[in-house]
PDB file of N, CA and C in Angstrom:
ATOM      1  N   UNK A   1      19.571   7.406   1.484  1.00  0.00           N
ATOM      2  CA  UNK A   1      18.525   6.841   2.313  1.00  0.00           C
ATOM      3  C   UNK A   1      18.174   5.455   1.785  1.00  0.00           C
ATOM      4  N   UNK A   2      19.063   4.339   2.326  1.00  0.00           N
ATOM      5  CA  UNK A   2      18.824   3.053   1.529  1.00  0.00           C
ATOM      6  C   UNK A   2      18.104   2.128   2.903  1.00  0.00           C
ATOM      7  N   UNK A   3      17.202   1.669   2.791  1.00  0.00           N
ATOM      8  CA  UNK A   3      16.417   0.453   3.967  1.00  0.00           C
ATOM      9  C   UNK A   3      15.958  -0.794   3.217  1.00  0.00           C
ATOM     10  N   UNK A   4      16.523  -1.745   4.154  1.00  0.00           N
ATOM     11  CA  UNK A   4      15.637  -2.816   3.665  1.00  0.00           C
ATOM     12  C   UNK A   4      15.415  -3.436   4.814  1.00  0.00           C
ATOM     13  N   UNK A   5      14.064  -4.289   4.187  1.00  0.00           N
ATOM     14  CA  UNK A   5      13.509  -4.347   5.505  1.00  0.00           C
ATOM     15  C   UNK A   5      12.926  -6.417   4.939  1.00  0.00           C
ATOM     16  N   UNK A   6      12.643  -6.800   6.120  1.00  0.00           N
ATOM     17  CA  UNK A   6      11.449  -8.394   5.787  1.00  0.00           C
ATOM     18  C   UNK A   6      12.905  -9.193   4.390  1.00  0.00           C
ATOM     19  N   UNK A   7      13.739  -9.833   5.385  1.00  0.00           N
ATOM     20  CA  UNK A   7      14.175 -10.269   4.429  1.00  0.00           C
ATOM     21  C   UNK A   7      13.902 -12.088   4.366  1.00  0.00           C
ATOM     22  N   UNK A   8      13.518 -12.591   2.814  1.00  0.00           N
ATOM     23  CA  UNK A   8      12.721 -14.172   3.324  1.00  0.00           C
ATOM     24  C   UNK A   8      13.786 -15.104   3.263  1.00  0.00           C
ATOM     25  N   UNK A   9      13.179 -16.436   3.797  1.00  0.00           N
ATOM     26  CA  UNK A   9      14.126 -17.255   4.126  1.00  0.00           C
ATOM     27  C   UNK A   9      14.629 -17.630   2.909  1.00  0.00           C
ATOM     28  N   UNK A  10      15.627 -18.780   3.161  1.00  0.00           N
ATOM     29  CA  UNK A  10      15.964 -19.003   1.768  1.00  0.00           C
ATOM     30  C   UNK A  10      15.305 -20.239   1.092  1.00  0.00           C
ATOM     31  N   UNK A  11      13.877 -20.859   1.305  1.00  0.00           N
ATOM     32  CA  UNK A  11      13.184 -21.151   0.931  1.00  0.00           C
ATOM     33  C   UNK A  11      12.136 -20.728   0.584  1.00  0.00           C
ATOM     34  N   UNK A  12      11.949 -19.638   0.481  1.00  0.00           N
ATOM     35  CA  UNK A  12      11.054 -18.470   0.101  1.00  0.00           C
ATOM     36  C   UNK A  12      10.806 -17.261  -1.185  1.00  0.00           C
ATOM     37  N   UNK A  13      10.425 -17.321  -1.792  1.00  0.00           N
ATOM     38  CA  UNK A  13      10.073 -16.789  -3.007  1.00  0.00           C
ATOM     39  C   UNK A  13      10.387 -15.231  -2.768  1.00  0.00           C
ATOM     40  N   UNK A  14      11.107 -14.288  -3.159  1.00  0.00           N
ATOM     41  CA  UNK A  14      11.993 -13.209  -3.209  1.00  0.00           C
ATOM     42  C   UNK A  14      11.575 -12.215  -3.773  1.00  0.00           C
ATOM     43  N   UNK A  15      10.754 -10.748  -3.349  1.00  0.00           N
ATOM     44  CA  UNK A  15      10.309  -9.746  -4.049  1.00  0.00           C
ATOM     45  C   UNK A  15      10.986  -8.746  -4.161  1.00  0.00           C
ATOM     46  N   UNK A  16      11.857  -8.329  -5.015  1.00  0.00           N
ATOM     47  CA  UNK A  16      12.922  -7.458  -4.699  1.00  0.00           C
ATOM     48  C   UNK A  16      12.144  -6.143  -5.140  1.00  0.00           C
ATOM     49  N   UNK A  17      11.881  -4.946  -4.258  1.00  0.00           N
ATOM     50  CA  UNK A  17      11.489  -3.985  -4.835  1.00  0.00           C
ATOM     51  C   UNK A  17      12.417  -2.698  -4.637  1.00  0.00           C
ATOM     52  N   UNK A  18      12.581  -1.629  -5.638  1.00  0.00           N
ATOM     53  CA  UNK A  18      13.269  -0.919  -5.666  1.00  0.00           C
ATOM     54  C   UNK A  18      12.368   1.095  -5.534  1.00  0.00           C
ATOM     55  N   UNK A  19      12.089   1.605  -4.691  1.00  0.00           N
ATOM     56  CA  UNK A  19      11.758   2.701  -4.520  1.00  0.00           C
ATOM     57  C   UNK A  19      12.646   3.867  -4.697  1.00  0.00           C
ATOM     58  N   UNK A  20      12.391   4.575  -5.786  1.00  0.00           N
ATOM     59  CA  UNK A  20      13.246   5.255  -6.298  1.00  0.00           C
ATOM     60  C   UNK A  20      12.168   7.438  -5.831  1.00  0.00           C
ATOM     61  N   UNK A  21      13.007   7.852  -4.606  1.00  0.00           N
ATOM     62  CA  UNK A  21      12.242   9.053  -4.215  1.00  0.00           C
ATOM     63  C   UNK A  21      13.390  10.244  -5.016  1.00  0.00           C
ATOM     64  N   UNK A  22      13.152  11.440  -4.384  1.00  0.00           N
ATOM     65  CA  UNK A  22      13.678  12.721  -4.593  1.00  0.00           C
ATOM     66  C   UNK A  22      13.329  13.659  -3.167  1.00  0.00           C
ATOM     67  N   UNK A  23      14.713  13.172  -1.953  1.00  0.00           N
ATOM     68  CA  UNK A  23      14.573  13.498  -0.905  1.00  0.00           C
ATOM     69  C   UNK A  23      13.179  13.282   0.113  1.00  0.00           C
ATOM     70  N   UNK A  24      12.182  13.988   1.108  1.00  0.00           N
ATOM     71  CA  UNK A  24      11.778  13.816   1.806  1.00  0.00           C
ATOM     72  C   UNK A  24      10.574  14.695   1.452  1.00  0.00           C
ATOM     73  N   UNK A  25       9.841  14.879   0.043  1.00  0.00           N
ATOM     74  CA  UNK A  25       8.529  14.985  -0.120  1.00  0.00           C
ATOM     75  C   UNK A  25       7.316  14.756   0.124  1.00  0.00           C
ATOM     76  N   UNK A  26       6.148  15.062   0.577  1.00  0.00           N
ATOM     77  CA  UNK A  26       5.172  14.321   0.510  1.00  0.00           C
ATOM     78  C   UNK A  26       4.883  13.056  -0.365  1.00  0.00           C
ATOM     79  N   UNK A  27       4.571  13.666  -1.634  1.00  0.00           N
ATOM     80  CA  UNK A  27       4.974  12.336  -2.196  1.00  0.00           C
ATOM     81  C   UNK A  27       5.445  10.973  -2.709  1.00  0.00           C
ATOM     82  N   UNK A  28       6.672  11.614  -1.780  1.00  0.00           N
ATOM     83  CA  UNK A  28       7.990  10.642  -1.585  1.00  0.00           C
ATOM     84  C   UNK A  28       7.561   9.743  -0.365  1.00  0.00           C
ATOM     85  N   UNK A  29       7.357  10.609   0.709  1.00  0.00           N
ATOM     86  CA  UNK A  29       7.024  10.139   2.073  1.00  0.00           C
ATOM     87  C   UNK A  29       5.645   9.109   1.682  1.00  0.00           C
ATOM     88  N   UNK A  30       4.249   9.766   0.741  1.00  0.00           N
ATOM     89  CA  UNK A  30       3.555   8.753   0.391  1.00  0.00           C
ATOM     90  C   UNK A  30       3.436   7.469   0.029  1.00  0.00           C
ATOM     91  N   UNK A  31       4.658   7.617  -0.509  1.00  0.00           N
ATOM     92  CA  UNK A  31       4.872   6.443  -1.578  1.00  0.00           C
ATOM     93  C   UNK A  31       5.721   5.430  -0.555  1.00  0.00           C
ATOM     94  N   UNK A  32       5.939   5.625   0.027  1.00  0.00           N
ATOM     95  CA  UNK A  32       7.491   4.659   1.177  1.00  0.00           C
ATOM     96  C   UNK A  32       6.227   3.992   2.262  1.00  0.00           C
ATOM     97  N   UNK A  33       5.279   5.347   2.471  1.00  0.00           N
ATOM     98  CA  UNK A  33       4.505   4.371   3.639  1.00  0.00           C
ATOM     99  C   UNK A  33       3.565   3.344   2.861  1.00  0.00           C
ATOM    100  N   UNK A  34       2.917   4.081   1.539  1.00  0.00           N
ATOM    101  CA  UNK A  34       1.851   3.298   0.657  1.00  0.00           C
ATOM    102  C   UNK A  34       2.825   1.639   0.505  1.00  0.00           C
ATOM    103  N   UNK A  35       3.871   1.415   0.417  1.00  0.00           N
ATOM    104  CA  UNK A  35       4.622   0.896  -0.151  1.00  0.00           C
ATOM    105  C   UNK A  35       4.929  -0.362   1.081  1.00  0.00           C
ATOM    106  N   UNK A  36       5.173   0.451   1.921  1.00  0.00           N
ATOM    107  CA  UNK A  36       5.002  -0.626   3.355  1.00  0.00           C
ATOM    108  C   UNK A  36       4.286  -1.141   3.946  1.00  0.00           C
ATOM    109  N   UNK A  37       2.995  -0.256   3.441  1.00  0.00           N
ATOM    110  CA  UNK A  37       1.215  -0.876   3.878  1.00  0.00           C
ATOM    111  C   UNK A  37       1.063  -2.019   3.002  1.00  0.00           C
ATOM    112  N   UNK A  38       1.286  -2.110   1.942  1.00  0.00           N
ATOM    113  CA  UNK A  38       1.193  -3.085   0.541  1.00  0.00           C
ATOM    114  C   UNK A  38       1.825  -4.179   1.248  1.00  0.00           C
ATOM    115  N   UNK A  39       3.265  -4.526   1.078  1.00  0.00           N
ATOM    116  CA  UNK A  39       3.719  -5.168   1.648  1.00  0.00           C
ATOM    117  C   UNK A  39       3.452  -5.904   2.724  1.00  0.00           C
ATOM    118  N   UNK A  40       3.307  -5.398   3.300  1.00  0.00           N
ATOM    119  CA  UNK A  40       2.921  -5.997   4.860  1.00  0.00           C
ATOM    120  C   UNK A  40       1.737  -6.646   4.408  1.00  0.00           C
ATOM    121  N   UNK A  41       0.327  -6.505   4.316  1.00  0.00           N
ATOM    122  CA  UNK A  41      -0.557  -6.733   3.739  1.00  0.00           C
ATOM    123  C   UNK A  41      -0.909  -7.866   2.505  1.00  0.00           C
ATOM    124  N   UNK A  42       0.403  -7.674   1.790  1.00  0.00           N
ATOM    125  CA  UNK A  42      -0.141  -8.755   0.748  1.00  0.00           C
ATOM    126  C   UNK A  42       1.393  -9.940   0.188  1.00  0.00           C
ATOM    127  N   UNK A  43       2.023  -9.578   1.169  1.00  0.00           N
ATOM    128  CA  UNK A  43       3.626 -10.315   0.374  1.00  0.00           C
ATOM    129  C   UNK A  43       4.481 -11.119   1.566  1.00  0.00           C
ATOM    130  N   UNK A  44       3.541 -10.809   3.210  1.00  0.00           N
ATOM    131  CA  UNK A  44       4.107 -11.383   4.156  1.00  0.00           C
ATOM    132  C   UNK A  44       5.367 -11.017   4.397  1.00  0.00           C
ATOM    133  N   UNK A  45       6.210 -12.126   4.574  1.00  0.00           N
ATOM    134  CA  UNK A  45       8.038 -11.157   4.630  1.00  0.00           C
ATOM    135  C   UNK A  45       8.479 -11.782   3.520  1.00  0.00           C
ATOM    136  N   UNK A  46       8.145 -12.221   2.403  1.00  0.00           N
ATOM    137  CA  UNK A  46       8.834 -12.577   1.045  1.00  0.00           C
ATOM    138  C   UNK A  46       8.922 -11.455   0.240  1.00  0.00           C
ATOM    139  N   UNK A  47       9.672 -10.129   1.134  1.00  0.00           N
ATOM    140  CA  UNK A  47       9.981  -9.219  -0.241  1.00  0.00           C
ATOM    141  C   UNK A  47      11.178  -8.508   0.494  1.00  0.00           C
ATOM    142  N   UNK A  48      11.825  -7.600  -0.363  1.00  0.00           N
ATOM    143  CA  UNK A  48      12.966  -6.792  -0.018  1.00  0.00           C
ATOM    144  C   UNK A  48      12.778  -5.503  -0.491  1.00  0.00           C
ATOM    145  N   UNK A  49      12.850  -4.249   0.355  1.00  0.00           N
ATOM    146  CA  UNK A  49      12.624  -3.334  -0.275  1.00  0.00           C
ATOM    147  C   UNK A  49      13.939  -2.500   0.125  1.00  0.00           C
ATOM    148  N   UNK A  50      14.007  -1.516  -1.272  1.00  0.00           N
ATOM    149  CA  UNK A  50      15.631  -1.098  -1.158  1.00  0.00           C
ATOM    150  C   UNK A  50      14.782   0.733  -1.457  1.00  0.00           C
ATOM    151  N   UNK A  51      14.918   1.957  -0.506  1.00  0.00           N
ATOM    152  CA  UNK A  51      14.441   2.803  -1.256  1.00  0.00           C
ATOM    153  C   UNK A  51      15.447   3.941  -1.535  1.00  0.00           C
ATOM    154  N   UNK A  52      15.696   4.355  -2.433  1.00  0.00           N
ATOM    155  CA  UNK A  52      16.699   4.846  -3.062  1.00  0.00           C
ATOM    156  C   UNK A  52      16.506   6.595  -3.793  1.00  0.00           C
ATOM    157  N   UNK A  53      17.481   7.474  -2.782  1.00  0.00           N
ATOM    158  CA  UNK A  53      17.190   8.542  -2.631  1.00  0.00           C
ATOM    159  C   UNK A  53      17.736   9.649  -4.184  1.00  0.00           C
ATOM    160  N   UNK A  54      16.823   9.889  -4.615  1.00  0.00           N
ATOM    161  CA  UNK A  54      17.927  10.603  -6.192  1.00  0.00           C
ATOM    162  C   UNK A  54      18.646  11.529  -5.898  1.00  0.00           C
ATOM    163  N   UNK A  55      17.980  12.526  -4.754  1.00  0.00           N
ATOM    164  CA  UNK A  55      18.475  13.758  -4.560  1.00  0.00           C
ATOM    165  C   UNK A  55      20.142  13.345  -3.946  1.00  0.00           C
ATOM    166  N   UNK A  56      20.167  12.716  -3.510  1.00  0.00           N
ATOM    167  CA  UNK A  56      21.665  11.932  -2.673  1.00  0.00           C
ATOM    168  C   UNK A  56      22.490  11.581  -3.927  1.00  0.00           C
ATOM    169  N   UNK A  57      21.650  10.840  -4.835  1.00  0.00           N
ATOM    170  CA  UNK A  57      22.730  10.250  -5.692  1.00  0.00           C
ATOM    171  C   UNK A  57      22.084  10.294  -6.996  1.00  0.00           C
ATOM    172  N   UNK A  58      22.302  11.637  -7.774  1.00  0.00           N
ATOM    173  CA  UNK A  58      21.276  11.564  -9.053  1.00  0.00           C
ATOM    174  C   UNK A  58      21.526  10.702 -10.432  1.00  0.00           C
ATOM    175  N   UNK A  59      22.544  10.296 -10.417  1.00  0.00           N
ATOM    176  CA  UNK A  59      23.032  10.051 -11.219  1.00  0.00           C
ATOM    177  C   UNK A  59      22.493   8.341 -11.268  1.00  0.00           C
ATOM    178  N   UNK A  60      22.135   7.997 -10.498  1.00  0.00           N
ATOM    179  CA  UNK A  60      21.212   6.705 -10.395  1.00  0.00           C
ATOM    180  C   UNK A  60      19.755   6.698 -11.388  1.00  0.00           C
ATOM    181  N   UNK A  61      19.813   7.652 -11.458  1.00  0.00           N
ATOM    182  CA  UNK A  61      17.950   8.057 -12.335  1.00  0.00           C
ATOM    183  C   UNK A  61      18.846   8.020 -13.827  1.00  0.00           C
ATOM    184  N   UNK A  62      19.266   8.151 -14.023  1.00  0.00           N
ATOM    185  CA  UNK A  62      20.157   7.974 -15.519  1.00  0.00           C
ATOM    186  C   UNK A  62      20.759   6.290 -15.937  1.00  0.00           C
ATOM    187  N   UNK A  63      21.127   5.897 -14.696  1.00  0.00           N
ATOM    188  CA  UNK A  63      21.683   4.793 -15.118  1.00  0.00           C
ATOM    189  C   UNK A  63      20.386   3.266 -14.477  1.00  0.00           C
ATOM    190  N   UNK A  64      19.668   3.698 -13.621  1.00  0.00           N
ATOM    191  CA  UNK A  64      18.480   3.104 -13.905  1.00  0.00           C
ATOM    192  C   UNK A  64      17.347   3.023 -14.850  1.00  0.00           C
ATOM    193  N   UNK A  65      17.331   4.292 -15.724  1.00  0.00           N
ATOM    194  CA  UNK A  65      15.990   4.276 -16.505  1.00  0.00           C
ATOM    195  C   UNK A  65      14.877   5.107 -15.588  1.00  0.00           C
ATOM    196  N   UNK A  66      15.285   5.682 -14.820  1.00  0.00           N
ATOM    197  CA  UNK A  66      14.022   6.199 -13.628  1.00  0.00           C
ATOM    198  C   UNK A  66      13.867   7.780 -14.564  1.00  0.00           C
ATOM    199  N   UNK A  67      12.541   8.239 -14.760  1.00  0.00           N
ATOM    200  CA  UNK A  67      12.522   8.874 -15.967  1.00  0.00           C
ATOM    201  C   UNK A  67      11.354  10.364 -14.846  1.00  0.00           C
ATOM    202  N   UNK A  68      10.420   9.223 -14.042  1.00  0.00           N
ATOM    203  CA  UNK A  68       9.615  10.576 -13.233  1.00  0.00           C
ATOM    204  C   UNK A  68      10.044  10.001 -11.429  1.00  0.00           C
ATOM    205  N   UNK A  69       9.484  10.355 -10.577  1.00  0.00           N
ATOM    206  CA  UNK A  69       9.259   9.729  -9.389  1.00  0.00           C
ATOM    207  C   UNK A  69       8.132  10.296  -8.392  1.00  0.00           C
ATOM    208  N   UNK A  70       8.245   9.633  -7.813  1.00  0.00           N
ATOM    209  CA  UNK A  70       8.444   8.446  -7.187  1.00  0.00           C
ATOM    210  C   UNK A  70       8.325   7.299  -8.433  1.00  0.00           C
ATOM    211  N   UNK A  71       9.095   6.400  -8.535  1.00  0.00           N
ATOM    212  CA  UNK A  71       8.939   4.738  -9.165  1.00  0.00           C
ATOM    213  C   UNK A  71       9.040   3.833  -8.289  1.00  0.00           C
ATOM    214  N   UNK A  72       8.647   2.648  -8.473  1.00  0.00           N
ATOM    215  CA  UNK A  72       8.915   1.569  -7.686  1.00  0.00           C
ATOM    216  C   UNK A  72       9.011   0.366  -8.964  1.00  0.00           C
ATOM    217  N   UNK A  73      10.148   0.145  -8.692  1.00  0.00           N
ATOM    218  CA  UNK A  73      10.647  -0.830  -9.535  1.00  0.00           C
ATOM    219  C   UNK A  73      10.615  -2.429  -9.448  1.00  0.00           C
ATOM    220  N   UNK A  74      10.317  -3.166  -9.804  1.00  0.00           N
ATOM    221  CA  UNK A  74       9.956  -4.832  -9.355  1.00  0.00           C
ATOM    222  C   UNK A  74      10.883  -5.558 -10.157  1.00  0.00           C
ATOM    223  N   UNK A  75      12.859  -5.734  -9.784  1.00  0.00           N
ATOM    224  CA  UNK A  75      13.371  -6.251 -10.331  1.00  0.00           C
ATOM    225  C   UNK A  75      13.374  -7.884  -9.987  1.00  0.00           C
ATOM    226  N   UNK A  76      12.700  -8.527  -9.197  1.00  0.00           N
ATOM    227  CA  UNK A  76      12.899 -10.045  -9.396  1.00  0.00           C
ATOM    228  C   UNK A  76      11.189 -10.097  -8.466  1.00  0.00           C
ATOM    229  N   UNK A  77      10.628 -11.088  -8.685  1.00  0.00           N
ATOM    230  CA  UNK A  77      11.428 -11.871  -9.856  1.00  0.00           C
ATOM    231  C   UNK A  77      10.695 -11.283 -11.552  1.00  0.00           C
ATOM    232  N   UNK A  78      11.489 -11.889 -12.292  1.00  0.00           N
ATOM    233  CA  UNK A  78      11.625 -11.034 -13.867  1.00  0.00           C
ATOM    234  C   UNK A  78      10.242 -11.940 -14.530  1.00  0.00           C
ATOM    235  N   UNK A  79       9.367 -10.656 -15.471  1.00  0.00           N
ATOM    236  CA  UNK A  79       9.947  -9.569 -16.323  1.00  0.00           C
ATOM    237  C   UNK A  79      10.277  -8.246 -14.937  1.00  0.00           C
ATOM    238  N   UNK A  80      11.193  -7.066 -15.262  1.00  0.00           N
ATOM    239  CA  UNK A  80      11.222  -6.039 -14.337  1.00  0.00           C
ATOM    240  C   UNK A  80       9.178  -5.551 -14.164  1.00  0.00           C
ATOM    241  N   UNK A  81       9.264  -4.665 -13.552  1.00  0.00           N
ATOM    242  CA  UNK A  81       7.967  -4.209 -13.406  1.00  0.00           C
ATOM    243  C   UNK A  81       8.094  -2.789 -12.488  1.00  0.00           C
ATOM    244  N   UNK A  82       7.827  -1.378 -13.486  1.00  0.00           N
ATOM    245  CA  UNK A  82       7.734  -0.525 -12.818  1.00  0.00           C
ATOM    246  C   UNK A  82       6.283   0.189 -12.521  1.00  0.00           C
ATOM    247  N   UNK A  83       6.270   1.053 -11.724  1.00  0.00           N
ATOM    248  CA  UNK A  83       4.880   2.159 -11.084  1.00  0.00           C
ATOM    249  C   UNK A  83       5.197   3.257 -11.134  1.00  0.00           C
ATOM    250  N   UNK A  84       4.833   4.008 -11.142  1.00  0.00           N
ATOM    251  CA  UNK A  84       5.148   5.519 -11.265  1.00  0.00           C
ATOM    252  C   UNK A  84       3.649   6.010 -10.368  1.00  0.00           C
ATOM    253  N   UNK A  85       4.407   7.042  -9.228  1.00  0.00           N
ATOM    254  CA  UNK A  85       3.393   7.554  -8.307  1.00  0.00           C
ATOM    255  C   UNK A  85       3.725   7.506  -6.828  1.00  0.00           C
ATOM    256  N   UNK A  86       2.531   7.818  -6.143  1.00  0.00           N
ATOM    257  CA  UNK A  86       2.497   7.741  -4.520  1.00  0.00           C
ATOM    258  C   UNK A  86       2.169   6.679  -3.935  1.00  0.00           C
ATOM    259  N   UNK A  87       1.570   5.204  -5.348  1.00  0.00           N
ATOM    260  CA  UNK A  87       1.167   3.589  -4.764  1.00  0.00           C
ATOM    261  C   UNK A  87      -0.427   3.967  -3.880  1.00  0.00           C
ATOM    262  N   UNK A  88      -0.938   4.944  -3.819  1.00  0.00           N
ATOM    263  CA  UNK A  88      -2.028   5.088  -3.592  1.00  0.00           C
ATOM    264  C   UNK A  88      -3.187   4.460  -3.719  1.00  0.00           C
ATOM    265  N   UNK A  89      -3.473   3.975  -4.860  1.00  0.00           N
ATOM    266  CA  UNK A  89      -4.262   3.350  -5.434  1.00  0.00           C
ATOM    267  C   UNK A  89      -3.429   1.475  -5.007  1.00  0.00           C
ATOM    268  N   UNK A  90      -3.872   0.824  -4.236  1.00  0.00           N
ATOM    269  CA  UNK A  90      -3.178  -0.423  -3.624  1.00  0.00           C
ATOM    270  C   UNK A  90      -3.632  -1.679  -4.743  1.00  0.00           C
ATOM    271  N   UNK A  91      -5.147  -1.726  -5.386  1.00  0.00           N
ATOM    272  CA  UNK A  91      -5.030  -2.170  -6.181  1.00  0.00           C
ATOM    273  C   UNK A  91      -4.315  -2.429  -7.671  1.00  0.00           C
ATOM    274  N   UNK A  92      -4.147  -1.036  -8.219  1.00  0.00           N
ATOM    275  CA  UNK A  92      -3.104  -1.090  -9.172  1.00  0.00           C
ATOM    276  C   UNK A  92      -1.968  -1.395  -9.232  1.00  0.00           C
ATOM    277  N   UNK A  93      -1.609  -1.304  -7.474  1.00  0.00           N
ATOM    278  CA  UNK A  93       0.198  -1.697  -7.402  1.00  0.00           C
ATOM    279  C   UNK A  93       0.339  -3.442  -7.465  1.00  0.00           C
ATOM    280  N   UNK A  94      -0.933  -3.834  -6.785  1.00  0.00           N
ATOM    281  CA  UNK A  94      -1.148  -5.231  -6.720  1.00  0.00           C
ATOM    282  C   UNK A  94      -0.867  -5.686  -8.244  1.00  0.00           C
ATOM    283  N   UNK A  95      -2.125  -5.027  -8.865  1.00  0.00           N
ATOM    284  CA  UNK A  95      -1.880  -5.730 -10.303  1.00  0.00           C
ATOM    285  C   UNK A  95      -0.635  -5.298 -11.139  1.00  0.00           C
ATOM    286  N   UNK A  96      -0.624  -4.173 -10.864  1.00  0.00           N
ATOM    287  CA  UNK A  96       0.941  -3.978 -11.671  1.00  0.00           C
ATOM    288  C   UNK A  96       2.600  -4.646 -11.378  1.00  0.00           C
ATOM    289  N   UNK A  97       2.746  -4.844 -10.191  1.00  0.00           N
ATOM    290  CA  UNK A  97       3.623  -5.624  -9.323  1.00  0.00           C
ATOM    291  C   UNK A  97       3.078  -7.690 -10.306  1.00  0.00           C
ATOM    292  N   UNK A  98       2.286  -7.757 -10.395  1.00  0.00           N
ATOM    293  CA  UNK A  98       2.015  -9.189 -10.523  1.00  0.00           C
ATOM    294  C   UNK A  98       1.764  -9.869  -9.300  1.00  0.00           C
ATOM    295  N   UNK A  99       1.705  -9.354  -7.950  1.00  0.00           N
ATOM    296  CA  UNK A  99       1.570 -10.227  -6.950  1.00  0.00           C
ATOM    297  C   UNK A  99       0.361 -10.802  -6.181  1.00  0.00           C
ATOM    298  N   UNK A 100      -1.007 -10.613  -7.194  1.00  0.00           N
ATOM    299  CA  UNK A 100      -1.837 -10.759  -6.716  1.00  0.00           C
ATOM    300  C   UNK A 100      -2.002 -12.611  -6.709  1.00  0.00           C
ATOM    301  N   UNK A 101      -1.347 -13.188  -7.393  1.00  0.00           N
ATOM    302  CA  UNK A 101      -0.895 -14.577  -7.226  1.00  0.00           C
ATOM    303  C   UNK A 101      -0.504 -15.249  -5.932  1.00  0.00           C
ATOM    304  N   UNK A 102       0.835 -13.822  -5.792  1.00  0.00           N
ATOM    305  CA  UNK A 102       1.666 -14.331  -4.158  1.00  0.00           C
ATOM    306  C   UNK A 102       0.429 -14.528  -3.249  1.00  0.00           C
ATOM    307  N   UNK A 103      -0.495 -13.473  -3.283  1.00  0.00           N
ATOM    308  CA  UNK A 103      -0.945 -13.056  -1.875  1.00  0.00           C
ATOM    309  C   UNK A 103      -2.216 -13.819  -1.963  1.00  0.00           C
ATOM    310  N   UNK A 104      -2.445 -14.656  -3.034  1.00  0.00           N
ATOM    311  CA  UNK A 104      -3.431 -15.946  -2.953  1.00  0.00           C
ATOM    312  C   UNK A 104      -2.905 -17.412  -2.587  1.00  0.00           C
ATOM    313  N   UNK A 105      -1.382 -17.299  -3.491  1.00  0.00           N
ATOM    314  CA  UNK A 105      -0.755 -18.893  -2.704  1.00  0.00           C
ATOM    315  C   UNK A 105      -0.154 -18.932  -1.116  1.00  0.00           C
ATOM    316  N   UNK A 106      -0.905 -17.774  -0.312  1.00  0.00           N
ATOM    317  CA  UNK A 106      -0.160 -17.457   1.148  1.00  0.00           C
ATOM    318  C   UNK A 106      -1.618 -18.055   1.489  1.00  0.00           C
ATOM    319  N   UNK A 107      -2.897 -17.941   1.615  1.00  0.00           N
ATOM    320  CA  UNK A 107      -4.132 -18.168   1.570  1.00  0.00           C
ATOM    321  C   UNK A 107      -4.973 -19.357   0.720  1.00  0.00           C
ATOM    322  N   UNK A 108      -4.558 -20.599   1.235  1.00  0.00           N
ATOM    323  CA  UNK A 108      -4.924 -21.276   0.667  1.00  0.00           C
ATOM    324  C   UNK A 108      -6.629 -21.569   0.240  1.00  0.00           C
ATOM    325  N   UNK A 109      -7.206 -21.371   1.159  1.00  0.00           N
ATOM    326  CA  UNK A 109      -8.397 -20.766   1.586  1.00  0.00           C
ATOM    327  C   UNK A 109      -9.096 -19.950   0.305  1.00  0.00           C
ATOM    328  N   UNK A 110      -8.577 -19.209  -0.172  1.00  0.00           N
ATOM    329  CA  UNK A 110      -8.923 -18.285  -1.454  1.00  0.00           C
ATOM    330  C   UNK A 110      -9.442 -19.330  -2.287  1.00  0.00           C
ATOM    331  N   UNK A 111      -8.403 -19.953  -2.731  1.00  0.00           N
ATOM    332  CA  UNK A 111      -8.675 -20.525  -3.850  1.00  0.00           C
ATOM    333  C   UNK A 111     -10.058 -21.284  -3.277  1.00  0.00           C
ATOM    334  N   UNK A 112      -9.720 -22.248  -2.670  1.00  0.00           N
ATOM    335  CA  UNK A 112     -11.317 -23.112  -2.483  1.00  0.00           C
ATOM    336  C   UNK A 112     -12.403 -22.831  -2.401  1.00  0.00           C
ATOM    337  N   UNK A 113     -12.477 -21.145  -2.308  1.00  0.00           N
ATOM    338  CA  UNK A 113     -13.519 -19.902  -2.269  1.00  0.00           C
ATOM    339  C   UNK A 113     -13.858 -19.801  -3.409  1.00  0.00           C
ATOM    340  N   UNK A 114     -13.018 -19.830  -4.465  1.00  0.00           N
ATOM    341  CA  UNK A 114     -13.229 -19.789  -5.956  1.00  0.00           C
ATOM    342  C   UNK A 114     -14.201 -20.790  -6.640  1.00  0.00           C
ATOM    343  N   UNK A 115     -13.225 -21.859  -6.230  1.00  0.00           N
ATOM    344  CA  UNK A 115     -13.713 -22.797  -6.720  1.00  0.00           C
ATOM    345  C   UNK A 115     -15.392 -23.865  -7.045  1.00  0.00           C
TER     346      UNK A 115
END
């Protein structure tokens, strides 16, 4: 079960995320929609999401490092950056992802709010 979806131009800053499930769980299912609400919401179409089924291909959780799941993995841009969970909590994925930056330089507006 591999999708990707919002792919950015090539002047566009590149969120590669990697969703790592175990077939068609609730949790699994949580985490794919939590994951697409985020997205949409805070990254515009500057991201790529790849979600990647263990039960299909287990042997991927070994040679990734994927240790529980659901994970969601944040290989670019680097350092990596993983989550572990259903992404429920939208703030933590924000801050854990690092993209609470992106989704202020889309909003220029923010900042001058700050300021």
């Amino acid at each position: 079960m591999k999708r990707k979806t919002s792919q950015p131009g090539p002047s566009e800053v590149s969120i590669d995320l990697r969703l790592y499930v175990a077939g068609q769980t609730p949790k699994s299912l949580a985490a794919i929609s939590n994951l697409r609400k985020i997205c949409d919401e805070h990254l515009d179409s500057r991201y790529r999401i790849e979600v990647i089924d263990l039960m299909k291909n287990p042997a991927l959780a070994k040679d990734h490092q994927i240790l529980a799941i659901p994970t969601l993995v944040r290989s670019l841009p680097v350092p990596i950056r993983k989550i572990i969970g259903d992404l429920s909590d939208t703030e933590s994925v924000i801050v854990g992802l690092d993209v609470r930056n992106s989704a202020k330089q889309k909003n220029p507006k923010a900042k001058a709010k700050g300021a």
